[in-house]
C-alpha atoms as a PDB file:
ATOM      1  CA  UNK A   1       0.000   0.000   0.000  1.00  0.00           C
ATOM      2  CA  UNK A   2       1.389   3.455  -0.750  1.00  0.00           C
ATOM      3  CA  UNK A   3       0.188   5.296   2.537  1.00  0.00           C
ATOM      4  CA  UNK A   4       2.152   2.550   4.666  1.00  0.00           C
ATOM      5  CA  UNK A   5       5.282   3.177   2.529  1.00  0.00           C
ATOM      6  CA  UNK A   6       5.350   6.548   3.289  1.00  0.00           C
ATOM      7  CA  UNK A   7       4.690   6.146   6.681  1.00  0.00           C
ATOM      8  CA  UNK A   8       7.322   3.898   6.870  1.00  0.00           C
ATOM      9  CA  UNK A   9       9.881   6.311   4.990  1.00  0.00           C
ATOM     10  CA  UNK A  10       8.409   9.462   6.906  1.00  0.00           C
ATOM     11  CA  UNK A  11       9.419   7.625  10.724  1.00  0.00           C
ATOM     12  CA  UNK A  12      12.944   7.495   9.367  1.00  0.00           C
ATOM     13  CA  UNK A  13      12.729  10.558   8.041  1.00  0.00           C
ATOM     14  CA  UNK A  14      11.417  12.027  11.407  1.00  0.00           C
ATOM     15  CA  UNK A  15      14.318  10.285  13.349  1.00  0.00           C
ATOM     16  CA  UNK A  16      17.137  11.940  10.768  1.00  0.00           C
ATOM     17  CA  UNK A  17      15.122  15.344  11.076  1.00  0.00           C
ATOM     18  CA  UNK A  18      15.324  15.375  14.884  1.00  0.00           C
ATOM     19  CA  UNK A  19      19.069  15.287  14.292  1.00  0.00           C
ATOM     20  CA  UNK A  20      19.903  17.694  11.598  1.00  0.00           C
ATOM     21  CA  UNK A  21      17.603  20.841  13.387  1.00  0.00           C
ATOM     22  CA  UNK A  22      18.974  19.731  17.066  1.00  0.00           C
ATOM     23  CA  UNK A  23      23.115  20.099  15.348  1.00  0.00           C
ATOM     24  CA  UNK A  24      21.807  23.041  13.752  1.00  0.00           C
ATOM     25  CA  UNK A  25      20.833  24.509  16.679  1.00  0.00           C
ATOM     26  CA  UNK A  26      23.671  23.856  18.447  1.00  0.00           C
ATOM     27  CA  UNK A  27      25.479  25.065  15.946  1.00  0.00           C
ATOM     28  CA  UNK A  28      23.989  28.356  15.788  1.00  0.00           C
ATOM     29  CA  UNK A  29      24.362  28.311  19.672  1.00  0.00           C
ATOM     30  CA  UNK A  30      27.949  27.723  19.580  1.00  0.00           C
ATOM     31  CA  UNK A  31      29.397  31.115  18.470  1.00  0.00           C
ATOM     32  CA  UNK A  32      26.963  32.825  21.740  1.00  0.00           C
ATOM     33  CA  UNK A  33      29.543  31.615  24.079  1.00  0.00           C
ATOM     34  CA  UNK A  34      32.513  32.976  21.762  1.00  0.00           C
ATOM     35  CA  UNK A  35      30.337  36.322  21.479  1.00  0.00           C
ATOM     36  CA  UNK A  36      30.403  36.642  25.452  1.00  0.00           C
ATOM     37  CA  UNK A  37      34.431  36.457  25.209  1.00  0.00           C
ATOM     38  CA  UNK A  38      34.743  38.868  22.714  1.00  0.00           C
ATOM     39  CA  UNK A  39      32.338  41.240  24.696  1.00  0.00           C
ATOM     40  CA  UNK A  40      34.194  40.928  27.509  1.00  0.00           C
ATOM     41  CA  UNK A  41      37.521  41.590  25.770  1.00  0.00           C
ATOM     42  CA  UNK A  42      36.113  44.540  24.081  1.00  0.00           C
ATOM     43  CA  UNK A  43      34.586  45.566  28.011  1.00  0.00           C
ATOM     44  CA  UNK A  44      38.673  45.622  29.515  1.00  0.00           C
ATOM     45  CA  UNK A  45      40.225  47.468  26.158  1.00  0.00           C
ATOM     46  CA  UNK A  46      37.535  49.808  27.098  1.00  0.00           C
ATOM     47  CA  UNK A  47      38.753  50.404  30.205  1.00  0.00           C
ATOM     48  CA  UNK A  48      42.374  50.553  29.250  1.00  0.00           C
ATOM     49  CA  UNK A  49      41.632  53.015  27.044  1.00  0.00           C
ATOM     50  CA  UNK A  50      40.138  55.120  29.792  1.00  0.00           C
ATOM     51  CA  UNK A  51      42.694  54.634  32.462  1.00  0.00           C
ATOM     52  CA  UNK A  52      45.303  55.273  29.878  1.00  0.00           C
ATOM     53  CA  UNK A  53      43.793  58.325  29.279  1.00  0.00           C
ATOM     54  CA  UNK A  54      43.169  59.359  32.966  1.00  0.00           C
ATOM     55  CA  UNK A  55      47.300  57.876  33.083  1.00  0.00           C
ATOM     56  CA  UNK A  56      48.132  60.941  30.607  1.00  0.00           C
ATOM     57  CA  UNK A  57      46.001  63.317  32.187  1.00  0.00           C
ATOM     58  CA  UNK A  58      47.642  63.147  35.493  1.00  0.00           C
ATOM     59  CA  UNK A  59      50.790  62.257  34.168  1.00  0.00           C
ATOM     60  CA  UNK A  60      50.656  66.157  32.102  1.00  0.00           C
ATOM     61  CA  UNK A  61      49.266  67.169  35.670  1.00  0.00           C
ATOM     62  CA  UNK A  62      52.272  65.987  37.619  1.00  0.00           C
ATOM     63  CA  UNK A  63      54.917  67.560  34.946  1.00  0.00           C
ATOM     64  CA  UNK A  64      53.074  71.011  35.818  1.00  0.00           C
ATOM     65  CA  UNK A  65      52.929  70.984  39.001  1.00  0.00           C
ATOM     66  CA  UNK A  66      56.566  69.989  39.348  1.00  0.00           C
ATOM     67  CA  UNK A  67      57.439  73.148  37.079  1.00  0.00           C
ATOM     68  CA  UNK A  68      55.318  75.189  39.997  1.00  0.00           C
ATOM     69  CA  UNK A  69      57.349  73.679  42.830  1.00  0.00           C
ATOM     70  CA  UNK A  70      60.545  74.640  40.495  1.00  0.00           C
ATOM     71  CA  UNK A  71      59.814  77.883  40.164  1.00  0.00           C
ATOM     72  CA  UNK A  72      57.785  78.590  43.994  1.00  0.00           C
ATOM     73  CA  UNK A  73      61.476  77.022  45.172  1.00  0.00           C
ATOM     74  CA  UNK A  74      63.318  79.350  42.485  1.00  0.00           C
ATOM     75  CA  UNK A  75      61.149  82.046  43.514  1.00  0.00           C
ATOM     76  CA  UNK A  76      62.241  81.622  47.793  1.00  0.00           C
ATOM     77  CA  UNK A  77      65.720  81.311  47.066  1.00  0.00           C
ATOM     78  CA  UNK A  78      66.071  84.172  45.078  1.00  0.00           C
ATOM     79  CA  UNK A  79      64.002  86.297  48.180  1.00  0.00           C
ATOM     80  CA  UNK A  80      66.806  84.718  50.454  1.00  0.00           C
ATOM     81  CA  UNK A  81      69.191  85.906  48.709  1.00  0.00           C
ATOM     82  CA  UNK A  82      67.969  88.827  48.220  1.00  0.00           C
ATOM     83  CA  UNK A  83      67.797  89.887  51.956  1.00  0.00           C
ATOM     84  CA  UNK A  84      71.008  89.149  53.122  1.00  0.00           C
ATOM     85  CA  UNK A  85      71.833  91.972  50.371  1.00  0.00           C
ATOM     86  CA  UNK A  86      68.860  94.266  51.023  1.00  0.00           C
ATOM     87  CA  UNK A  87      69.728  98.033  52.199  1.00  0.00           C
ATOM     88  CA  UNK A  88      66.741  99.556  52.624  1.00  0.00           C
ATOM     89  CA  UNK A  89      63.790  98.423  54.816  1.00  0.00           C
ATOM     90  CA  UNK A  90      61.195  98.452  52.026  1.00  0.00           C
ATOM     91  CA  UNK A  91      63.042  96.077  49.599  1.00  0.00           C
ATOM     92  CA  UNK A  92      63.562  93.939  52.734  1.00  0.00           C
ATOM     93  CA  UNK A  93      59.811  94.142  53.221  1.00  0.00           C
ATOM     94  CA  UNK A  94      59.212  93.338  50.004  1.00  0.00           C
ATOM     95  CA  UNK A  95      61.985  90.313  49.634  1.00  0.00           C
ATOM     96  CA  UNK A  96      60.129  88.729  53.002  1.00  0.00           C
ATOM     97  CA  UNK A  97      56.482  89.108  51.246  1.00  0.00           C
ATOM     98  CA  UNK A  98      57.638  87.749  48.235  1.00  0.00           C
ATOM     99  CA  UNK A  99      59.416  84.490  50.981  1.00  0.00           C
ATOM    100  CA  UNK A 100      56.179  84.026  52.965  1.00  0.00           C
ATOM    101  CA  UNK A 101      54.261  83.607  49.319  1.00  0.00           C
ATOM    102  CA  UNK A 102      57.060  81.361  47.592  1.00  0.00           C
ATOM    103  CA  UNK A 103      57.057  79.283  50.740  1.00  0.00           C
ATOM    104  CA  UNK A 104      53.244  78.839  50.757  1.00  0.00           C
ATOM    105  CA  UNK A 105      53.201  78.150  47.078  1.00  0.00           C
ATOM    106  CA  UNK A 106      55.992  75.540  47.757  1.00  0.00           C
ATOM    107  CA  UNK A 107      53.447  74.301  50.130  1.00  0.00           C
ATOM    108  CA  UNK A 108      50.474  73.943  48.414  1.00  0.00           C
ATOM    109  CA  UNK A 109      52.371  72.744  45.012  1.00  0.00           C
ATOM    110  CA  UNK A 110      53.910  69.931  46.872  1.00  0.00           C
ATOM    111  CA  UNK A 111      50.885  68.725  48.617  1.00  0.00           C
ATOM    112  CA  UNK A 112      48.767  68.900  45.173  1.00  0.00           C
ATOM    113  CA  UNK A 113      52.198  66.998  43.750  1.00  0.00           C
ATOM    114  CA  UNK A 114      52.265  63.986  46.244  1.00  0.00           C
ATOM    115  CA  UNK A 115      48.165  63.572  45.767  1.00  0.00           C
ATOM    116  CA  UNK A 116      48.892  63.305  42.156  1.00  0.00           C
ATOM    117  CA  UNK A 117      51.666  61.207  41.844  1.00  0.00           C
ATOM    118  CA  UNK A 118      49.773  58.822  44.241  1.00  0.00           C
ATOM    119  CA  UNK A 119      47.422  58.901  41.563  1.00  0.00           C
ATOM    120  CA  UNK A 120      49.663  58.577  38.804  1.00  0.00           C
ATOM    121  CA  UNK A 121      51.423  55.165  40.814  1.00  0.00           C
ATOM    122  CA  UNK A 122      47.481  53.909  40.820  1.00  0.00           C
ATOM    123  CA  UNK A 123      46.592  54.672  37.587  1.00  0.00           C
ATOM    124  CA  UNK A 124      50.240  52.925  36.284  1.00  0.00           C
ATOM    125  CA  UNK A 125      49.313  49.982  38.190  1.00  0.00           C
ATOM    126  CA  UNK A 126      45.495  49.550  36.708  1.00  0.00           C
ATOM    127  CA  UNK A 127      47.330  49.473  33.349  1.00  0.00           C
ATOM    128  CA  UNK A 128      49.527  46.851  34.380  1.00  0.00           C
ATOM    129  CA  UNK A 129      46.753  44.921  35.765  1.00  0.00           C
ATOM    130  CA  UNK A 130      44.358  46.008  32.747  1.00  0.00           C
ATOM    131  CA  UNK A 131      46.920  44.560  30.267  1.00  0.00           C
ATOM    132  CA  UNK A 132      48.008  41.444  32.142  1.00  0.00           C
ATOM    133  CA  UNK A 133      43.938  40.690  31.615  1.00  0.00           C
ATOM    134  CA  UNK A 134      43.665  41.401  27.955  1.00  0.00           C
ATOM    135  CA  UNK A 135      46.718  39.251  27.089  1.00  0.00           C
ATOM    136  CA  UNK A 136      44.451  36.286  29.100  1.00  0.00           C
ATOM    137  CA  UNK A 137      41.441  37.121  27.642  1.00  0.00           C
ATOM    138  CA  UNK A 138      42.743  37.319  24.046  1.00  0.00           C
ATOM    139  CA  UNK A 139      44.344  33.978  24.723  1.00  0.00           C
ATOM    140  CA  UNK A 140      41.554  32.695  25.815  1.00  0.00           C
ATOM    141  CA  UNK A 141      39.165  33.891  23.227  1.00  0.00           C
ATOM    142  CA  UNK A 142      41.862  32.388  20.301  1.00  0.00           C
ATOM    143  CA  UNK A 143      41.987  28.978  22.242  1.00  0.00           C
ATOM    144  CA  UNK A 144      37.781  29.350  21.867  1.00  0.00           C
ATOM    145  CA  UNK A 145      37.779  30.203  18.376  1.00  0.00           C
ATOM    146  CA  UNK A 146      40.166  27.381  17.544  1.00  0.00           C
ATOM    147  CA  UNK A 147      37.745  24.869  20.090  1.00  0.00           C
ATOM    148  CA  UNK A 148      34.321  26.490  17.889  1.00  0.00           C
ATOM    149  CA  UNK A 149      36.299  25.763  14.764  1.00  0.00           C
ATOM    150  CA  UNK A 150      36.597  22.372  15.398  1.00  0.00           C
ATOM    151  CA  UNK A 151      33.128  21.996  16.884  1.00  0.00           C
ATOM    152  CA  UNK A 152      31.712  23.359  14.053  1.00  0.00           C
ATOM    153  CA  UNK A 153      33.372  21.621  11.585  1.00  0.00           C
ATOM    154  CA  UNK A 154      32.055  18.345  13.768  1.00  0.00           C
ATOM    155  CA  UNK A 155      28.644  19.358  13.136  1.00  0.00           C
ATOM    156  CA  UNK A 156      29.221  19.500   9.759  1.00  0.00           C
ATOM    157  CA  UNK A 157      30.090  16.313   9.082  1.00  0.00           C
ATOM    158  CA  UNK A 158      27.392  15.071  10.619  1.00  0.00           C
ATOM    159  CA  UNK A 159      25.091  17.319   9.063  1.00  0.00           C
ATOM    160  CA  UNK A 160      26.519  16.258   5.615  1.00  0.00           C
ATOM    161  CA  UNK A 161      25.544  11.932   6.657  1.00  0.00           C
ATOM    162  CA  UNK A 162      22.606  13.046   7.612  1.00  0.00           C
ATOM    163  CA  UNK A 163      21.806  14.992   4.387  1.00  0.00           C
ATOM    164  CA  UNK A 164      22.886  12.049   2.911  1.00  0.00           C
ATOM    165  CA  UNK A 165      20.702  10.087   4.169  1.00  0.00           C
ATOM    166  CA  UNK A 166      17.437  13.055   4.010  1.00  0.00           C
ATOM    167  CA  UNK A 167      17.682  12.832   0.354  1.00  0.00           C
ATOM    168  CA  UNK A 168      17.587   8.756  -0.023  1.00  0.00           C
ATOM    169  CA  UNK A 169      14.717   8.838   2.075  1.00  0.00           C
ATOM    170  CA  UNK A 170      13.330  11.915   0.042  1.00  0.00           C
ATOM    171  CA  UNK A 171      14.054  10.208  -3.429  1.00  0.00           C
ATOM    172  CA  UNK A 172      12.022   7.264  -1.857  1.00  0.00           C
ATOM    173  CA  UNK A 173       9.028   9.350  -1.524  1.00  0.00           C
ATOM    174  CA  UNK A 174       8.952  10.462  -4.924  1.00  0.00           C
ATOM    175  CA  UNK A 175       9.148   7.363  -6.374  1.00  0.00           C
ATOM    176  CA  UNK A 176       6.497   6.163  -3.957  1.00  0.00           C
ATOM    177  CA  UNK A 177       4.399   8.832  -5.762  1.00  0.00           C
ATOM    178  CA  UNK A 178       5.215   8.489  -9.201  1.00  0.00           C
ATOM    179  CA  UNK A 179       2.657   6.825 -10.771  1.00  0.00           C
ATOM    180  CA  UNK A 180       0.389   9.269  -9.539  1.00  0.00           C
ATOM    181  CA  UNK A 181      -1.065  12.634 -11.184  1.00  0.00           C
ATOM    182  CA  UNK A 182       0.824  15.816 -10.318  1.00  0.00           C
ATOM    183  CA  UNK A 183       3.494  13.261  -8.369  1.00  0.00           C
ATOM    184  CA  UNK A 184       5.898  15.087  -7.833  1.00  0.00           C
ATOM    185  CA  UNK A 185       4.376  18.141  -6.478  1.00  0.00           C
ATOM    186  CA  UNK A 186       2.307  16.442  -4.347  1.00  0.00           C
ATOM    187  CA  UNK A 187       5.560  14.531  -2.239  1.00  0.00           C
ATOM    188  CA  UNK A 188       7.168  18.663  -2.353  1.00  0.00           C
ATOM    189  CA  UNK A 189       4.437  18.949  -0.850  1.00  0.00           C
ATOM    190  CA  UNK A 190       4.108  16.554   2.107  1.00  0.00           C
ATOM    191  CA  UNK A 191       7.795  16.754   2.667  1.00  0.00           C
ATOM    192  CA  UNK A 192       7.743  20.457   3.280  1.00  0.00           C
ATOM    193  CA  UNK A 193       4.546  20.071   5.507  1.00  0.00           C
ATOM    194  CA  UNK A 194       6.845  16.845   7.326  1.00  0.00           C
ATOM    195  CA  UNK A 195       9.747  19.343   7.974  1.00  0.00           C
ATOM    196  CA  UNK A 196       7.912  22.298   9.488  1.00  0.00           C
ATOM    197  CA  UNK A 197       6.523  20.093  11.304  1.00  0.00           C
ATOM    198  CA  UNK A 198       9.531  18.158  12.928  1.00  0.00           C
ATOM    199  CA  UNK A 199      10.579  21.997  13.287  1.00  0.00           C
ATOM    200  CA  UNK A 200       8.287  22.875  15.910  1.00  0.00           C
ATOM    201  CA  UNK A 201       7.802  19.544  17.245  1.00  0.00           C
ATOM    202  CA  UNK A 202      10.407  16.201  17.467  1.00  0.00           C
ATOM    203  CA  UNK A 203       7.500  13.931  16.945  1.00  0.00           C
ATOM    204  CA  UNK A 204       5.532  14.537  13.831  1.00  0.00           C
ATOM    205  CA  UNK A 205       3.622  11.214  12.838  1.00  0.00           C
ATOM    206  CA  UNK A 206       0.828  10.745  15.691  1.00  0.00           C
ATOM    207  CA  UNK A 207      -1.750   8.313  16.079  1.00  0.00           C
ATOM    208  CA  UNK A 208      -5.867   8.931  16.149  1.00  0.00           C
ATOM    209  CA  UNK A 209      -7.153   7.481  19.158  1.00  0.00           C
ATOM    210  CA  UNK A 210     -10.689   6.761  19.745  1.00  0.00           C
ATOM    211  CA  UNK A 211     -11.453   9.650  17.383  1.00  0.00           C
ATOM    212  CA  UNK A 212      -8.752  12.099  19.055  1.00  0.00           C
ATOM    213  CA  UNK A 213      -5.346  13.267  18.153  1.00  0.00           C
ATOM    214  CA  UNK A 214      -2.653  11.546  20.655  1.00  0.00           C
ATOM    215  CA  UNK A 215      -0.685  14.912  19.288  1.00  0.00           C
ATOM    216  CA  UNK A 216      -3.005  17.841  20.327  1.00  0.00           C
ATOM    217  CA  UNK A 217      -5.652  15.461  22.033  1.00  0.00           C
ATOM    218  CA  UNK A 218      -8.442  17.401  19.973  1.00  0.00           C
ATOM    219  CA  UNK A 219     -11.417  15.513  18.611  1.00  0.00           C
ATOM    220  CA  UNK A 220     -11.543  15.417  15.110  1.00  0.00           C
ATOM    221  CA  UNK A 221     -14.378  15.320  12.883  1.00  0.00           C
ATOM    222  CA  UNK A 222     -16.076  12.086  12.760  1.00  0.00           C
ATOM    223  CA  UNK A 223     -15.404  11.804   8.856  1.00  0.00           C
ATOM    224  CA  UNK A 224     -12.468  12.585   9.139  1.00  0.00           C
ATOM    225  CA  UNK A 225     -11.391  10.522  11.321  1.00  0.00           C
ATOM    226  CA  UNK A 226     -12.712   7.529   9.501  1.00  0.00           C
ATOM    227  CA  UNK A 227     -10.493   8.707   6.636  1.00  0.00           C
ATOM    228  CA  UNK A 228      -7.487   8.569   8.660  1.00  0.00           C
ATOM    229  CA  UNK A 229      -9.037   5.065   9.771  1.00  0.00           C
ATOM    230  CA  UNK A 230      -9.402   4.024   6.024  1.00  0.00           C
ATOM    231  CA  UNK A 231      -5.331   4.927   5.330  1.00  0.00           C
ATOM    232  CA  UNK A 232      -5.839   5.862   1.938  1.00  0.00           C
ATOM    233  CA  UNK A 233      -3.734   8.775   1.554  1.00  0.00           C
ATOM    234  CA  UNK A 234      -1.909  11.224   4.095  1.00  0.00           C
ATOM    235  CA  UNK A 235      -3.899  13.046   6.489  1.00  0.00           C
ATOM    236  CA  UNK A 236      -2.484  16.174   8.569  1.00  0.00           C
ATOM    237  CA  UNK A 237      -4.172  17.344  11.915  1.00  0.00           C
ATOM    238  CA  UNK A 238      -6.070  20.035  11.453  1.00  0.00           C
ATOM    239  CA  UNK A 239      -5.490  21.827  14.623  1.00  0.00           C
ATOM    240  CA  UNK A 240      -1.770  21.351  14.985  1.00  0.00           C
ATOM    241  CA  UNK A 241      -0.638  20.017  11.298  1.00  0.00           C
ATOM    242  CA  UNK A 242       0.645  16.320  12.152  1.00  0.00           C
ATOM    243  CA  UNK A 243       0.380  13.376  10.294  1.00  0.00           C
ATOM    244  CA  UNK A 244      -1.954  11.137  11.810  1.00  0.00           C
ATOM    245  CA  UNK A 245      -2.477   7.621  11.077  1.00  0.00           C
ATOM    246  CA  UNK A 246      -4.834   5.070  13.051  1.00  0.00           C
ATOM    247  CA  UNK A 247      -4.436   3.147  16.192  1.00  0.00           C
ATOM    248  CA  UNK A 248      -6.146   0.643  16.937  1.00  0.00           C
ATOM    249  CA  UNK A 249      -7.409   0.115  20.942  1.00  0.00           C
ATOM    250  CA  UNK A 250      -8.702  -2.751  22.914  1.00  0.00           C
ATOM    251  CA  UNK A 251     -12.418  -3.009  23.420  1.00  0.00           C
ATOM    252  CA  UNK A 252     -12.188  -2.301  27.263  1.00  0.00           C
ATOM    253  CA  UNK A 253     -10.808   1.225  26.070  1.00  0.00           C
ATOM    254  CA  UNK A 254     -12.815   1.786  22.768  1.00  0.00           C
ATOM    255  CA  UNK A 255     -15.309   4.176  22.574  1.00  0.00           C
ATOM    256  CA  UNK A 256     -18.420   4.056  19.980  1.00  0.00           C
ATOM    257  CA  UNK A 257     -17.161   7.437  18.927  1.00  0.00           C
ATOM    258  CA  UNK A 258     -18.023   6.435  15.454  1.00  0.00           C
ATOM    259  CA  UNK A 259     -21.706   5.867  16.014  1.00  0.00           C
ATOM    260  CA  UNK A 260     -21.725   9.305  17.967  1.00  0.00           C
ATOM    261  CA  UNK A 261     -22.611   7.516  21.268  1.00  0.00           C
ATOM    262  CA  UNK A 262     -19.625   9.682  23.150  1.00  0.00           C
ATOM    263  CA  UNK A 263     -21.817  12.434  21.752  1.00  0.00           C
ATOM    264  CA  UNK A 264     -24.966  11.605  24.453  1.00  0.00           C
ATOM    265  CA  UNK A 265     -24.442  15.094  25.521  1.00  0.00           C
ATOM    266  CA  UNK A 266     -26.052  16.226  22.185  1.00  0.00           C
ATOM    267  CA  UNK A 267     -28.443  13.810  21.968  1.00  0.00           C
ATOM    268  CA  UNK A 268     -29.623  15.016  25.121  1.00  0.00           C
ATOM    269  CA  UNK A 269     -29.788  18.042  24.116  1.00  0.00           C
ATOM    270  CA  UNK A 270     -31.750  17.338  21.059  1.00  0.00           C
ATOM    271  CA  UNK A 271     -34.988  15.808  23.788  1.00  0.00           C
ATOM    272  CA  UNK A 272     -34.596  19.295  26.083  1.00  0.00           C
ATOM    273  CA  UNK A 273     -35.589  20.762  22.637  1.00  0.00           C
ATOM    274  CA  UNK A 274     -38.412  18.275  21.684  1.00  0.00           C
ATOM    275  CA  UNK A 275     -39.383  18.669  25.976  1.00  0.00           C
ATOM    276  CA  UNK A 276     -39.192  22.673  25.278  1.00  0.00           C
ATOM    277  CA  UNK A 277     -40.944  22.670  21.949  1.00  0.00           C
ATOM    278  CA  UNK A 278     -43.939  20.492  23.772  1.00  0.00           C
ATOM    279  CA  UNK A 279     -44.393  22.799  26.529  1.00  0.00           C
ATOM    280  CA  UNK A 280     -44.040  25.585  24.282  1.00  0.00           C
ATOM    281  CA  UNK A 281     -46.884  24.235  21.881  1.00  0.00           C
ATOM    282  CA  UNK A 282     -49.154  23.379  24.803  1.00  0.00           C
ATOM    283  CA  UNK A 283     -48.858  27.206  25.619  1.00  0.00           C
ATOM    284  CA  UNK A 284     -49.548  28.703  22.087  1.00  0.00           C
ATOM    285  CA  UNK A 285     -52.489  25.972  22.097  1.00  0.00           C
ATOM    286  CA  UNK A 286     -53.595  28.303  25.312  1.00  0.00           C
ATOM    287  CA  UNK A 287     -52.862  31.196  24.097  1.00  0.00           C
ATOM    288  CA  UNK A 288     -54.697  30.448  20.530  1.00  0.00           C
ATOM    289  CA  UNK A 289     -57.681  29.062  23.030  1.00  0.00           C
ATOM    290  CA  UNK A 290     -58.378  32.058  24.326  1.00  0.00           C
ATOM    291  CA  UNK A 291     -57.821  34.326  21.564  1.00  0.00           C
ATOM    292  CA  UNK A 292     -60.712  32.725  20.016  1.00  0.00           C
ATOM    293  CA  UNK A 293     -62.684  32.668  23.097  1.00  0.00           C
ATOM    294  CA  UNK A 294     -62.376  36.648  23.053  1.00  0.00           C
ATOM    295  CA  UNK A 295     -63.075  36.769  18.855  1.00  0.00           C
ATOM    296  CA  UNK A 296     -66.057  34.393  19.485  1.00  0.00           C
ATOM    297  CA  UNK A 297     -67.389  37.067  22.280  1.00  0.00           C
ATOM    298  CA  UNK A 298     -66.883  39.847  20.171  1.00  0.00           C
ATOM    299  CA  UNK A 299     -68.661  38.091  17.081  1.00  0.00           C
ATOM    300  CA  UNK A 300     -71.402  37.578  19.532  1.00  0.00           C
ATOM    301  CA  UNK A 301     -71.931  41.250  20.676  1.00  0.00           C
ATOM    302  CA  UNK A 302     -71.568  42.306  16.889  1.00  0.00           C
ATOM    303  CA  UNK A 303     -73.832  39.221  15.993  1.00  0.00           C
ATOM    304  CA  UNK A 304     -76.626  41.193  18.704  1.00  0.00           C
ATOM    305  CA  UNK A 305     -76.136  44.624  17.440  1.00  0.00           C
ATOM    306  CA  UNK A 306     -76.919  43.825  13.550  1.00  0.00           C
ATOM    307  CA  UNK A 307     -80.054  42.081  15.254  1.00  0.00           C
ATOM    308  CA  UNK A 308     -81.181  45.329  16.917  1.00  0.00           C
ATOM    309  CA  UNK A 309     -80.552  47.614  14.023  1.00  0.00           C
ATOM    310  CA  UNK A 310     -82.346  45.204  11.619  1.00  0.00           C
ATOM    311  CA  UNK A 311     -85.363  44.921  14.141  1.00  0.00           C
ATOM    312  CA  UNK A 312     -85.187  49.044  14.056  1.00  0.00           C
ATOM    313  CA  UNK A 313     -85.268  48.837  10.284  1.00  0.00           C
ATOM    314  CA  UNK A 314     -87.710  46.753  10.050  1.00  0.00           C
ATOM    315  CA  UNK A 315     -90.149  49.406  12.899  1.00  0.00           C
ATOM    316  CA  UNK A 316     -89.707  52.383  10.494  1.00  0.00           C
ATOM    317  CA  UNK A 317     -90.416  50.707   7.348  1.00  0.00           C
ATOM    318  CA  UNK A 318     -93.927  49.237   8.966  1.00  0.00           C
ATOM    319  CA  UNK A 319     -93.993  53.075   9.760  1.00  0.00           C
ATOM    320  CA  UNK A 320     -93.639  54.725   6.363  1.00  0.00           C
ATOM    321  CA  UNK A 321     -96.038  51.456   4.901  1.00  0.00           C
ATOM    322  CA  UNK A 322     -98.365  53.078   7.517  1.00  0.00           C
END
């Protein structure tokens, strides 16, 4: 039979599918890993780059301030000097002034100067550290690229067997389906269905149990469901696309699904309605009852008042005779 031929070629099919999208995936998963390395490489040259430039910065800072302190000591010397030699008491005056403010130049320069080169000694160190790391990390990162090399290339050659083997079973299938009309296009077809399938879900040939899909566990129309049972051609679920074929169940766990007697809930339904459509008649028969009760009453009255007016007729003509 055709149908159980390409069952039979679809289960190994599913089995070599299962295989091929799980390496994929790894596959595409391995480089994630790699791509955490390299962002963390690129994280510490980031921040060498910005303690080498805070490096610099003080660096510049420290050359300055040491030209201050040069010239704040320059600067005291020359005013001690210069009052040894002094002769009158305003250029002594002026020599001391220009001491006191050398001296608390020198001061302040030298205490700005040690807070700096503190600095500078932490900042020289970070790079040290900060380079130290990269060289790891870069190490690191090529021994990972060389390890993702190889494990790719591993998934590749399985990939290839198993493409190997994907299009013996596919040739199979379209030779299954070659004496039929429009052959070709029709196993396309179910092979492309097959794979999206096994894409979503590892298991895409299910069985129809008792009128249900073992896949989705809907209930599937009663007709089709006996076409599935029948195993003519290939039948997808219609609620989540697999191919179904028909299992057979003991008679302890069989249900008369096919004669609509798990459907006693409609049935049931069906006598409410007859029950509701008797009541409902037996009140219109009421209701019709007395509405022509009332039209019989007021066919009476109008039945007495065309007496009376012929009886009246009837005085005046006696009356005109007269």
């Amino acid at each position: 039979m055709v149908t159980t031929e390409v069952f039979e070629n679809l289960k190994s099919l599913q089995e070599i599918l299962v295989q091929k999208y799980e390496l994929e995936g790894k596959k595409n998963d391995a480089p994630k890993q790699l791509s955490n390395q390299e962002d963390l490489l690129a994280k510490t040259q980031k921040e060498f780059i910005e303690q080498k430039s805070n490096y610099d910065a003080t660096q510049a800072k420290v050359a300055e301030l040491k030209s201050q302190l040069d010239e704040a000591v320059k600067s005291r010397e020359e005013g001690e000097k210069g009052v040894a030699n002094s002769t009158t008491h305003r250029e002594y005056e002026a020599l001391e002034k220009q001491i006191t403010e050398a001296k608390l130049l020198e001061e302040q320069v030298r205490k700005e100067l040690q807070r700096e080169e503190k600095n500078l000694a932490e900042y020289n160190e970070g790079l040290k550290n900060s380079e130290e790391l990269i060289k790891f990390q870069e190490s690191e990162l090529n021994a990972s690229r060389n390890s993702l090399n190889d494990e790719i290339a591993s998934y590749d050659a399985k990939l290839n067997e198993l493409k190997v083997e994907e299009d013996k079973i596919t040739k199979n299938i379209n030779k299954i389906y070659a004496t039929e009309e429009n052959a070709e296009l029709k196993a396309q077809e179910i092979l492309f269905k097959f794979q999206r399938i096994i894409q979503r879900n590892s298991e895409g040939i299910v069985s129809v149990r008792n009128g249900v899909c073992s896949g989705c566990h809907m209930i599937l129309p009663a007709n089709f469901a006996n076409e599935v049972r029948e195993g003519e051609d290939i039948n997808f679920c219609p609620y989540c696309s697999r191919i179904l074929y028909y299992e057979e169940v003991s008679e302890d766990q069989e249900e008369n699904y096919f004669n609509m007697g798990a459907a006693g809930s409609l049935a049931g339904l069906d006598d409410e309605d007859e029950d509701d459509s008797e009541f409902g008649d037996e009140d219109e028969d009421e209701e019709t009852r007395s509405e022509f009760d009332d039209d019989d009453e007021i066919d009476e009255e109008d039945s007495d008042e065309s007496d009376e007016e012929e009886d009246s007729d009837d005085e005046s003509d006696d009356e005109d005779e007269e």
